[in-house]
PDB file of N, CA and C in Angstrom:
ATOM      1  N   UNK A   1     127.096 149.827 139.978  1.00  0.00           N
ATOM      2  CA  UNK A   1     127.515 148.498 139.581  1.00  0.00           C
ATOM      3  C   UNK A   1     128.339 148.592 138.306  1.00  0.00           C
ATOM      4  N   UNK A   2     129.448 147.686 137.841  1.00  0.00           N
ATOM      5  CA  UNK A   2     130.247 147.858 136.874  1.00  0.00           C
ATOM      6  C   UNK A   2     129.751 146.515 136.472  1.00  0.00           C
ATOM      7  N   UNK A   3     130.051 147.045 134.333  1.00  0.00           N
ATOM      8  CA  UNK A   3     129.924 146.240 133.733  1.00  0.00           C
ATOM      9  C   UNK A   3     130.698 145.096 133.974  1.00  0.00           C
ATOM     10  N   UNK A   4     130.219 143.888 133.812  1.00  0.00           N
ATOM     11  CA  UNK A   4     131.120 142.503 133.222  1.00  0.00           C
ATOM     12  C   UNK A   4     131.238 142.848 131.643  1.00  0.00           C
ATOM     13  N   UNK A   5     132.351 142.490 131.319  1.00  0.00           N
ATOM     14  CA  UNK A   5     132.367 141.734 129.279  1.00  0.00           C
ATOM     15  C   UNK A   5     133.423 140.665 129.686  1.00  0.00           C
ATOM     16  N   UNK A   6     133.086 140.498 128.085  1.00  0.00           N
ATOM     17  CA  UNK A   6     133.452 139.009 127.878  1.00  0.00           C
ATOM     18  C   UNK A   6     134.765 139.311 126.608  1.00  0.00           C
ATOM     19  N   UNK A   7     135.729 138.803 127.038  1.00  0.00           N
ATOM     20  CA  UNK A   7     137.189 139.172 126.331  1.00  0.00           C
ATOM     21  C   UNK A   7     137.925 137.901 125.586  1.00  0.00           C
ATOM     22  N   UNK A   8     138.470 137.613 124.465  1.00  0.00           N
ATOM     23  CA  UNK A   8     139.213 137.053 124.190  1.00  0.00           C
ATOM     24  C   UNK A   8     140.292 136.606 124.793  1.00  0.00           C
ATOM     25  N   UNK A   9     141.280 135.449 125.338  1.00  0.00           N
ATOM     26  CA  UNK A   9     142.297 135.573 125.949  1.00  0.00           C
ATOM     27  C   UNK A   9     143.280 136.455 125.683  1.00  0.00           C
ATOM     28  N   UNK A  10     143.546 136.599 124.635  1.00  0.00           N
ATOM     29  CA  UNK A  10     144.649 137.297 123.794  1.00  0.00           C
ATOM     30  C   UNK A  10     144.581 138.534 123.926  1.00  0.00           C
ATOM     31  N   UNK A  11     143.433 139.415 124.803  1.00  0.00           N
ATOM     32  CA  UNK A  11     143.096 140.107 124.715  1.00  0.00           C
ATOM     33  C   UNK A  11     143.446 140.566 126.143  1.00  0.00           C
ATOM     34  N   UNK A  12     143.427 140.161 127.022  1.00  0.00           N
ATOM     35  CA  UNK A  12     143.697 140.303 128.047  1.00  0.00           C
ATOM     36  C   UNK A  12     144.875 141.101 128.665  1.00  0.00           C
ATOM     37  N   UNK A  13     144.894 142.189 129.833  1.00  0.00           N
ATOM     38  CA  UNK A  13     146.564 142.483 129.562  1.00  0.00           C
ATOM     39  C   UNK A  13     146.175 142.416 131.560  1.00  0.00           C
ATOM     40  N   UNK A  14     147.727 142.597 132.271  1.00  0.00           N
ATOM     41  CA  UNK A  14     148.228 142.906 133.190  1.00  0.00           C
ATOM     42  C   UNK A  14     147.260 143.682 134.076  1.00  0.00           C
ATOM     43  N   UNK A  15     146.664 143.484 135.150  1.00  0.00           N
ATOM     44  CA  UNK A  15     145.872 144.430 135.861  1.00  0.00           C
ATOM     45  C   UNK A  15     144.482 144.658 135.325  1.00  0.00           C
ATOM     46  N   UNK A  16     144.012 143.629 134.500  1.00  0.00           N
ATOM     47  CA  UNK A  16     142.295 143.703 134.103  1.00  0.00           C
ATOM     48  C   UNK A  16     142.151 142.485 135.494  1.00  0.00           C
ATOM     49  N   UNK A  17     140.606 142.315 135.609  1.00  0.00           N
ATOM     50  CA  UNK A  17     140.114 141.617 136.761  1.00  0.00           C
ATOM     51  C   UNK A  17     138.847 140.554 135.992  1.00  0.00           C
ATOM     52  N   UNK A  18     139.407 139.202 136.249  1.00  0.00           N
ATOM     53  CA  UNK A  18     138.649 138.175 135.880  1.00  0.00           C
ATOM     54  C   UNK A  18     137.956 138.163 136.975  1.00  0.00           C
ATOM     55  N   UNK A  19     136.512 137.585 136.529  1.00  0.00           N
ATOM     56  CA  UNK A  19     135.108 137.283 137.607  1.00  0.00           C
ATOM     57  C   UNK A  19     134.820 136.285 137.072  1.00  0.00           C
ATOM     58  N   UNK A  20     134.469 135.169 138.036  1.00  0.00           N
ATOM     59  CA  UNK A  20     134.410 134.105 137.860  1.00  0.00           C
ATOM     60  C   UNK A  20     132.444 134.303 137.904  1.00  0.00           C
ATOM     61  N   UNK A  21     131.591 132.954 138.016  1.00  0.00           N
ATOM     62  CA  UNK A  21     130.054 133.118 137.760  1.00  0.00           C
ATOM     63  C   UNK A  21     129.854 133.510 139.045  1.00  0.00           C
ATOM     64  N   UNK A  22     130.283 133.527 140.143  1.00  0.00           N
ATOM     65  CA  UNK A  22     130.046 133.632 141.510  1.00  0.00           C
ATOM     66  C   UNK A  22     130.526 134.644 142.232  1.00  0.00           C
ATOM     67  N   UNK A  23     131.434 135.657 141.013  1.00  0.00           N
ATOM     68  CA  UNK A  23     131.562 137.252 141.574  1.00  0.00           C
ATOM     69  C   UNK A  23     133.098 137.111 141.995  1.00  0.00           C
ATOM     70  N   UNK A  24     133.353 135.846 142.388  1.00  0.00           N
ATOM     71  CA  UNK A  24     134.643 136.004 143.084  1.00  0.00           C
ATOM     72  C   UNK A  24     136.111 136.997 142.270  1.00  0.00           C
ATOM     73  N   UNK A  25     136.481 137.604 142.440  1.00  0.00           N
ATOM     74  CA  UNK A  25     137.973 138.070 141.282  1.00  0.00           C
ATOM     75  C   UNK A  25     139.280 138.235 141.541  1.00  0.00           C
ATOM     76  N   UNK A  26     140.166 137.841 140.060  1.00  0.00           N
ATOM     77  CA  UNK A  26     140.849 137.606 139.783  1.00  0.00           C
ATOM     78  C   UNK A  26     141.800 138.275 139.444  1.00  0.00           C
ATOM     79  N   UNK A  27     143.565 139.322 139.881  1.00  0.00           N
ATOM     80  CA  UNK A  27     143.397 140.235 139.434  1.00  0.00           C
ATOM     81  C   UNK A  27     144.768 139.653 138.516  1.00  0.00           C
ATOM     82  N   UNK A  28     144.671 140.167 136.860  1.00  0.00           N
ATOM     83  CA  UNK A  28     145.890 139.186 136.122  1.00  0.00           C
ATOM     84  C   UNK A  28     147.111 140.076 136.608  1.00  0.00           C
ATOM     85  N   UNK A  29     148.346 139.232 136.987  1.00  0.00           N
ATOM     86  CA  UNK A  29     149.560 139.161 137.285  1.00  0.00           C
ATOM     87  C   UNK A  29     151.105 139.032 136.017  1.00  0.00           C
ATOM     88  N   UNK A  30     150.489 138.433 134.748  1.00  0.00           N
ATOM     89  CA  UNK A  30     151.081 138.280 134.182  1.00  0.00           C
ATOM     90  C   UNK A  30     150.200 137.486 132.806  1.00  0.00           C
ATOM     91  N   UNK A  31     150.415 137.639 131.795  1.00  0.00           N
ATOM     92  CA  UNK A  31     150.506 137.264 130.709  1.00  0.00           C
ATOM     93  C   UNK A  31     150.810 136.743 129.794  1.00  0.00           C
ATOM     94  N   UNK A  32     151.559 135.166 128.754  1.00  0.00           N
ATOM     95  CA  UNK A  32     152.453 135.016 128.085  1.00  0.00           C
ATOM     96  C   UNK A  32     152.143 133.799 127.203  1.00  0.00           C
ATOM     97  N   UNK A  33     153.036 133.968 126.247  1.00  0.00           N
ATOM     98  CA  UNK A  33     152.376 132.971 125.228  1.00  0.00           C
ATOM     99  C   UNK A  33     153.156 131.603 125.367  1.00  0.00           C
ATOM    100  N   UNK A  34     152.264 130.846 125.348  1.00  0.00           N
ATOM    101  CA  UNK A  34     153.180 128.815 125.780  1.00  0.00           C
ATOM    102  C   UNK A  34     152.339 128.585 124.760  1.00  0.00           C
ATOM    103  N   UNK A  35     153.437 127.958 123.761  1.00  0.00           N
ATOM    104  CA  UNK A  35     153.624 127.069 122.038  1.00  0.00           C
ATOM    105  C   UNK A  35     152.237 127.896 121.556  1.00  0.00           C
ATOM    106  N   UNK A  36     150.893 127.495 121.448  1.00  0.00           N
ATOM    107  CA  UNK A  36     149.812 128.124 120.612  1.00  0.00           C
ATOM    108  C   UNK A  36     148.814 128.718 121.617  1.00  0.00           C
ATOM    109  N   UNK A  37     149.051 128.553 122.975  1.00  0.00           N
ATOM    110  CA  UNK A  37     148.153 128.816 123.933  1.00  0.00           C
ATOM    111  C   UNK A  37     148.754 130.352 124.571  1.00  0.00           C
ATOM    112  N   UNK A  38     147.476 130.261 125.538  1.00  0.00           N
ATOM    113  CA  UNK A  38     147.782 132.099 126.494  1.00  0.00           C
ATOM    114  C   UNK A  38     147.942 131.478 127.698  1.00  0.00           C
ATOM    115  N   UNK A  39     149.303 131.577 128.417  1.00  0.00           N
ATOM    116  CA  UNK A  39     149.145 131.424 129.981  1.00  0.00           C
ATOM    117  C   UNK A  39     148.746 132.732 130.531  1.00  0.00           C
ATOM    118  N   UNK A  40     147.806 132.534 131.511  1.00  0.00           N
ATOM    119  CA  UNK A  40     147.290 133.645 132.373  1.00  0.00           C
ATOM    120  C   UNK A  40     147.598 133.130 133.922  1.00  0.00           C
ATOM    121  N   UNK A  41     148.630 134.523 134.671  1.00  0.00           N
ATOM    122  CA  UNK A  41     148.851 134.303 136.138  1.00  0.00           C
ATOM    123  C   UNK A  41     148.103 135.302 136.808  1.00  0.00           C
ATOM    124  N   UNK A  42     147.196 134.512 137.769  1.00  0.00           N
ATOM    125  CA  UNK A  42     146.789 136.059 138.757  1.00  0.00           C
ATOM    126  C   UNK A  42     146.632 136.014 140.084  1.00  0.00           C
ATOM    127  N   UNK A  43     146.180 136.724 140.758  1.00  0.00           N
ATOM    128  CA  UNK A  43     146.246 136.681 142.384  1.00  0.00           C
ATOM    129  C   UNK A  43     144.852 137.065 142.769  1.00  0.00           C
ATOM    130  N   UNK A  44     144.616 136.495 143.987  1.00  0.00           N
ATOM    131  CA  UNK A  44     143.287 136.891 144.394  1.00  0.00           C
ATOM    132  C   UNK A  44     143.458 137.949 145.593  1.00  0.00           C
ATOM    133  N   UNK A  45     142.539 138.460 146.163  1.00  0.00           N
ATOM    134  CA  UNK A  45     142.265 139.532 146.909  1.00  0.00           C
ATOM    135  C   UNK A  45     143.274 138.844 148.496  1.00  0.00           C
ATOM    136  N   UNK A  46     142.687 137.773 148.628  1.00  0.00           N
ATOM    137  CA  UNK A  46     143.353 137.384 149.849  1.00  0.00           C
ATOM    138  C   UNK A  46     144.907 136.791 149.704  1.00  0.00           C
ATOM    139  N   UNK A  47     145.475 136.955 148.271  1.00  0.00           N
ATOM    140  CA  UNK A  47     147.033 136.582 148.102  1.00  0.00           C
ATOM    141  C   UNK A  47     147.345 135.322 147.686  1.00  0.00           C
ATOM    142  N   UNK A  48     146.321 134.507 147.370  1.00  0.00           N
ATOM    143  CA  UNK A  48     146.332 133.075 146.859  1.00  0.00           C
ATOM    144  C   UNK A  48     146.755 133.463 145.022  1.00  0.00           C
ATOM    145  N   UNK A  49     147.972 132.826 144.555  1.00  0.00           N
ATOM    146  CA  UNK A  49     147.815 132.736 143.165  1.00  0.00           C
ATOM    147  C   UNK A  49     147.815 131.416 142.563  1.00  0.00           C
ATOM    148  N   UNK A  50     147.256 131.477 141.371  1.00  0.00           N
ATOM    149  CA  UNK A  50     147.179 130.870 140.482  1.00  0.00           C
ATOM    150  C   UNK A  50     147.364 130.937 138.885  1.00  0.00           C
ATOM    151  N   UNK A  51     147.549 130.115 138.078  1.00  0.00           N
ATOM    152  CA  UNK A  51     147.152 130.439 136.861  1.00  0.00           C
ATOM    153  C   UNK A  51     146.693 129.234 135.610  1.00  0.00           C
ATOM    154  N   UNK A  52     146.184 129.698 134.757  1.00  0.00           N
ATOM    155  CA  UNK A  52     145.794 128.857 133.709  1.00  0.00           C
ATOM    156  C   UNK A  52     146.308 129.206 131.811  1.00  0.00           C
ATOM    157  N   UNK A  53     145.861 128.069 131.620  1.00  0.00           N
ATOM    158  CA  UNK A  53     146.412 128.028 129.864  1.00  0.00           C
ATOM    159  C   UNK A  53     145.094 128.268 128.838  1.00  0.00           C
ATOM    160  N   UNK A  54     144.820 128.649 128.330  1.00  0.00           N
ATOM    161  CA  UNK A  54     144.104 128.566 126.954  1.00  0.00           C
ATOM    162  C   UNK A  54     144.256 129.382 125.723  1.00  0.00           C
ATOM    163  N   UNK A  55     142.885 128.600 124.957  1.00  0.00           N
ATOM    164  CA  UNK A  55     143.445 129.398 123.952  1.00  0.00           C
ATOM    165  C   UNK A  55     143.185 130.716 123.568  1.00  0.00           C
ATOM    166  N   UNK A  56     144.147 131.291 122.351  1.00  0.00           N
ATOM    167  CA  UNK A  56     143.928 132.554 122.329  1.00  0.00           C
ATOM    168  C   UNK A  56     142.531 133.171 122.369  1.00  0.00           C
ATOM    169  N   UNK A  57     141.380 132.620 121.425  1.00  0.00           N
ATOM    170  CA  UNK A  57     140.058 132.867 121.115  1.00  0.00           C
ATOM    171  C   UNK A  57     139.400 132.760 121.930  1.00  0.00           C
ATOM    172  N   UNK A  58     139.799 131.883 123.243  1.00  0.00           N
ATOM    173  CA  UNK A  58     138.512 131.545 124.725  1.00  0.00           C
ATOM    174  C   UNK A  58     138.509 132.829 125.213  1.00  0.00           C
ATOM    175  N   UNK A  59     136.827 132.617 125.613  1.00  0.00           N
ATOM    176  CA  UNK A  59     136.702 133.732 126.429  1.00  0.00           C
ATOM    177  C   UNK A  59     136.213 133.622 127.688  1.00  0.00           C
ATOM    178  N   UNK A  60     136.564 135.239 128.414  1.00  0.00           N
ATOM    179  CA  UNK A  60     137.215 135.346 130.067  1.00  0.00           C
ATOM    180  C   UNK A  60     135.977 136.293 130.058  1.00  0.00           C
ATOM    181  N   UNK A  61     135.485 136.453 131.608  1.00  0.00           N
ATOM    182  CA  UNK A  61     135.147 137.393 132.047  1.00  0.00           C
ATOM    183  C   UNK A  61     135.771 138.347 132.439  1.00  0.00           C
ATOM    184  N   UNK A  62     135.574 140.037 132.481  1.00  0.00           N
ATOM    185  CA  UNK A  62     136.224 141.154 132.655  1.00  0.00           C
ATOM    186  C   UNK A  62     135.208 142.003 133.386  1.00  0.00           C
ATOM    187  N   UNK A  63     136.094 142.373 134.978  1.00  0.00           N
ATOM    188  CA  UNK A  63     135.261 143.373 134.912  1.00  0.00           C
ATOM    189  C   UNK A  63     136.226 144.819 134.427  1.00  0.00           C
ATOM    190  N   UNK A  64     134.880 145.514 134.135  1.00  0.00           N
ATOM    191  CA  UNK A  64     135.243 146.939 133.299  1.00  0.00           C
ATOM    192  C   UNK A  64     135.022 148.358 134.015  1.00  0.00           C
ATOM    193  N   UNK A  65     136.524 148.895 134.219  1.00  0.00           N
ATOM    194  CA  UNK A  65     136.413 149.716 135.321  1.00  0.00           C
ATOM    195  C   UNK A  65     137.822 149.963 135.127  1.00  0.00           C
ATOM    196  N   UNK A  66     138.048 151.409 135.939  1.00  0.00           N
ATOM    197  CA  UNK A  66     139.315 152.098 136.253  1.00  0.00           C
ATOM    198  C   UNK A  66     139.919 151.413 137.778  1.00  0.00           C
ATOM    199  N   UNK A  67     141.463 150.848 136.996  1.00  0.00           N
ATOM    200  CA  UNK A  67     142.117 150.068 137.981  1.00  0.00           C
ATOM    201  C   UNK A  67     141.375 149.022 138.336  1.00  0.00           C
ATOM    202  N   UNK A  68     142.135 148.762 139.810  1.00  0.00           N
ATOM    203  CA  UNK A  68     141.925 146.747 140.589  1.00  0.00           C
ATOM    204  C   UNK A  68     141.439 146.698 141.496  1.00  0.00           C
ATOM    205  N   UNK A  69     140.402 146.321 141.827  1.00  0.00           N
ATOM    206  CA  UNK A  69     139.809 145.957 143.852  1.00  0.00           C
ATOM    207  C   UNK A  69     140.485 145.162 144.289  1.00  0.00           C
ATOM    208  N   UNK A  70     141.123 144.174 143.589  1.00  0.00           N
ATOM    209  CA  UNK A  70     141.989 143.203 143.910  1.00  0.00           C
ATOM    210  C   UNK A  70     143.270 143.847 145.054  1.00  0.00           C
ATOM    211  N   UNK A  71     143.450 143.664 145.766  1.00  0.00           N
ATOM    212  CA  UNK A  71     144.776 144.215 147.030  1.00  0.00           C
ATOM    213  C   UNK A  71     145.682 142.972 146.602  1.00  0.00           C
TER     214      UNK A  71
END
């Protein structure tokens, strides 16, 4: 089993994998800063994307591991 942590947005880069409380994941697509906030873009396993805004200091779940399960 691989660790979860818990990451700063800002902290976040390209190809880490958000887990939501229900396991589901997220794999990030992109990264970038809008006026004081972090946009985060990512894709899910089955090809659905999405993305969201916050701030730099919120924190994300990570899982922690070499590379993406995400396809």
């Amino acid at each position: 089993m691989e660790a979860i942590e818990f990451r700063q947005t800002r902290q976040l880069k390209v190809g880490d994998t958000l887990v939501n409380a229900s396991g589901r994941e997220f794999e990030i697509t992109k990264v970038s800063r809008v006026g004081r906030g972090i946009r985060v873009q990512y894709a899910t396993a089955d090809g659905v994307t999405g993305r969201f805004t916050a701030a730099p200091e919120a924190q994300s779940r990570v899982r922690v591991g070499q590379g993406s399960r995400v396809a």
